[in-house]
Protein backbone atom coordinates (compact mmCIF):
# COMPACT_ATOMS: atom_id res chain seq x y z
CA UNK A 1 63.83 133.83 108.61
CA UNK A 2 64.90 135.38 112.05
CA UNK A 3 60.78 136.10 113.24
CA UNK A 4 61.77 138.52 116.06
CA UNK A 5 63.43 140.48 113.07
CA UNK A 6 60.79 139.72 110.84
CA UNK A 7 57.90 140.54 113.55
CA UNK A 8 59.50 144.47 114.09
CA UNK A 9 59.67 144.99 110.53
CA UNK A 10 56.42 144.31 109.30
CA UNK A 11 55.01 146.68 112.29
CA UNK A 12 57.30 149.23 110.60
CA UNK A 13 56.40 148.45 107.29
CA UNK A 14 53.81 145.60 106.37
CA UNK A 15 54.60 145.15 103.07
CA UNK A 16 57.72 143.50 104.18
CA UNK A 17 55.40 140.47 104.50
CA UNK A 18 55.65 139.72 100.76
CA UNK A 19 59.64 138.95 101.10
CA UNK A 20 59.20 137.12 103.75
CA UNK A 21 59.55 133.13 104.00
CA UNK A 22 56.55 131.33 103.45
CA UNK A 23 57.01 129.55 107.18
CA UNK A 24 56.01 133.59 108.56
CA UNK A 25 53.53 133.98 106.56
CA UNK A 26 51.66 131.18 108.22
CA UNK A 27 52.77 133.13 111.82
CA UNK A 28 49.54 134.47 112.88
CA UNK A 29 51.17 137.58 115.15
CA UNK A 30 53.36 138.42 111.97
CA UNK A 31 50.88 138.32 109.61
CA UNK A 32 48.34 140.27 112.14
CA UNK A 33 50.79 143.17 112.58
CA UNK A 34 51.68 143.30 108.50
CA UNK A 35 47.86 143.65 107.93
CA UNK A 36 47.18 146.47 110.11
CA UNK A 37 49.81 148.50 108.21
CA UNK A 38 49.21 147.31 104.77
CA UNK A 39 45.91 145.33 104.97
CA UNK A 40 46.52 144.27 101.15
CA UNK A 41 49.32 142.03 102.19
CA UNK A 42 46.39 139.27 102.87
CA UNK A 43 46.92 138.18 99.86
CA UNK A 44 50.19 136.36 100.37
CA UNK A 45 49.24 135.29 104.03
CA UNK A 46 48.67 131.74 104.67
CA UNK A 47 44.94 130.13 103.58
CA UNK A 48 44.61 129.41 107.14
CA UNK A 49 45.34 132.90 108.03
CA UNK A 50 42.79 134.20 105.16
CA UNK A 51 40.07 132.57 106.94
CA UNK A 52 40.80 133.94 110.39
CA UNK A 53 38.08 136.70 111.51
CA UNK A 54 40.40 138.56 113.50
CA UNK A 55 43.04 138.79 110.50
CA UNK A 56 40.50 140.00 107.56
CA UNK A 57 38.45 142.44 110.12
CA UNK A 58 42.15 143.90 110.44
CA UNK A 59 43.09 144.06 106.87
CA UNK A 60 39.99 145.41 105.74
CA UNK A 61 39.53 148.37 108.30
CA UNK A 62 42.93 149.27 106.70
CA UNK A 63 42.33 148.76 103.20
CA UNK A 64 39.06 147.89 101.76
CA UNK A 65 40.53 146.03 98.79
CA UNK A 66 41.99 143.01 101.18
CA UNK A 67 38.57 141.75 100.88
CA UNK A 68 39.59 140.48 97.57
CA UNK A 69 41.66 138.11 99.20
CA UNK A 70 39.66 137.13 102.18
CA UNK A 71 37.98 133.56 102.12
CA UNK A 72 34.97 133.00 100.37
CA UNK A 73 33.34 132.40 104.13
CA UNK A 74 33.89 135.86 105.32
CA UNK A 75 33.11 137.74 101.40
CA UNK A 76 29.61 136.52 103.34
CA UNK A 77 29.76 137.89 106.54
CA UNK A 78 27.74 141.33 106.41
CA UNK A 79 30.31 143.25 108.94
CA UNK A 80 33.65 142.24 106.94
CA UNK A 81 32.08 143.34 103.95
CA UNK A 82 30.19 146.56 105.06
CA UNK A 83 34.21 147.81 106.91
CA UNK A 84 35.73 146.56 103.55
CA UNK A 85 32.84 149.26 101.16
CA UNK A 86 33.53 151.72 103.76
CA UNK A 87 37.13 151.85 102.58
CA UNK A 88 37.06 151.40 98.94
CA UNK A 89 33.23 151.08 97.43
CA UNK A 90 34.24 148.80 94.55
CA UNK A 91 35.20 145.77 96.29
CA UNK A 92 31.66 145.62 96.44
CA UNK A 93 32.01 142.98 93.31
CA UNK A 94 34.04 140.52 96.01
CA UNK A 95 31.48 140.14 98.44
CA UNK A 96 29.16 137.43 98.26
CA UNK A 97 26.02 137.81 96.19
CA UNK A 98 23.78 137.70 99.10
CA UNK A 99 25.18 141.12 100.48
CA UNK A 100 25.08 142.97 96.50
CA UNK A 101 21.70 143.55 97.45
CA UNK A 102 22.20 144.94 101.19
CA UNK A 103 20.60 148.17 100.99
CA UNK A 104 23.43 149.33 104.05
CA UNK A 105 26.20 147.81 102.26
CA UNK A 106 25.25 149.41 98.38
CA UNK A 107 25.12 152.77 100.18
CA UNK A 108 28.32 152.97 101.58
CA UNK A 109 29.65 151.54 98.63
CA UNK A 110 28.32 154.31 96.43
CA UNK A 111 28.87 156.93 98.98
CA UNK A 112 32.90 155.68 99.39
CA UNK A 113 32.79 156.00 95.07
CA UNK A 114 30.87 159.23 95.00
């Protein structure tokens, strides 16, 4: 519960985010420096914090798969999605249907699968 503590941690080791009290994971610095060492810890971050730009780009860039766990809002927005293929091509199936047929974001799906 101590958020200095908690803060240092999860820039050592983001994962420590899922141990955490729920109060921190609604703490937007804590849950921005646990994403940008584990990006998949999104998915136990606040709603609030799911829907925050800043907080998805983040978790994405470090693991494509976070997209999974991104609000429905951003699964639509064409530069979340296209930094989440570029990291792992099969979280292709969580981005809105609009962008499956994004000629951009298809290729760098296929190319991150092989």
């Amino acid at each position: 519960r101590d958020r200095k503590i908690v803060l240092a941690a999860v820039k050592r080791c983001g994962s420590v985010l899922l141990y955490v009290d729920d109060s921190l994971r609604r703490d937007r610095e804590i849950v921005l420096a646990a994403v940008k060492r584990c990006g998949s810890v999104l998915r136990c971050a606040d709603d609030s914090l799911q829907r925050d730009r800043e907080i998805v780009v983040a978790a994405v860039k470090r693991s494509g798969i976070a997209l999974e766990y991104a609000d429905d809002s951003l699964k639509r927005d064409r530069k979340i999605v296209l930094a989440a293929v570029k990291r792992c091509g099969n979280v292709l199936s969580c981005a809105d249907d609009s962008l499956k047929r994004d000629r951009k974001i298809v290729l760098a799906a296929v190319k991150r699968c092989g």
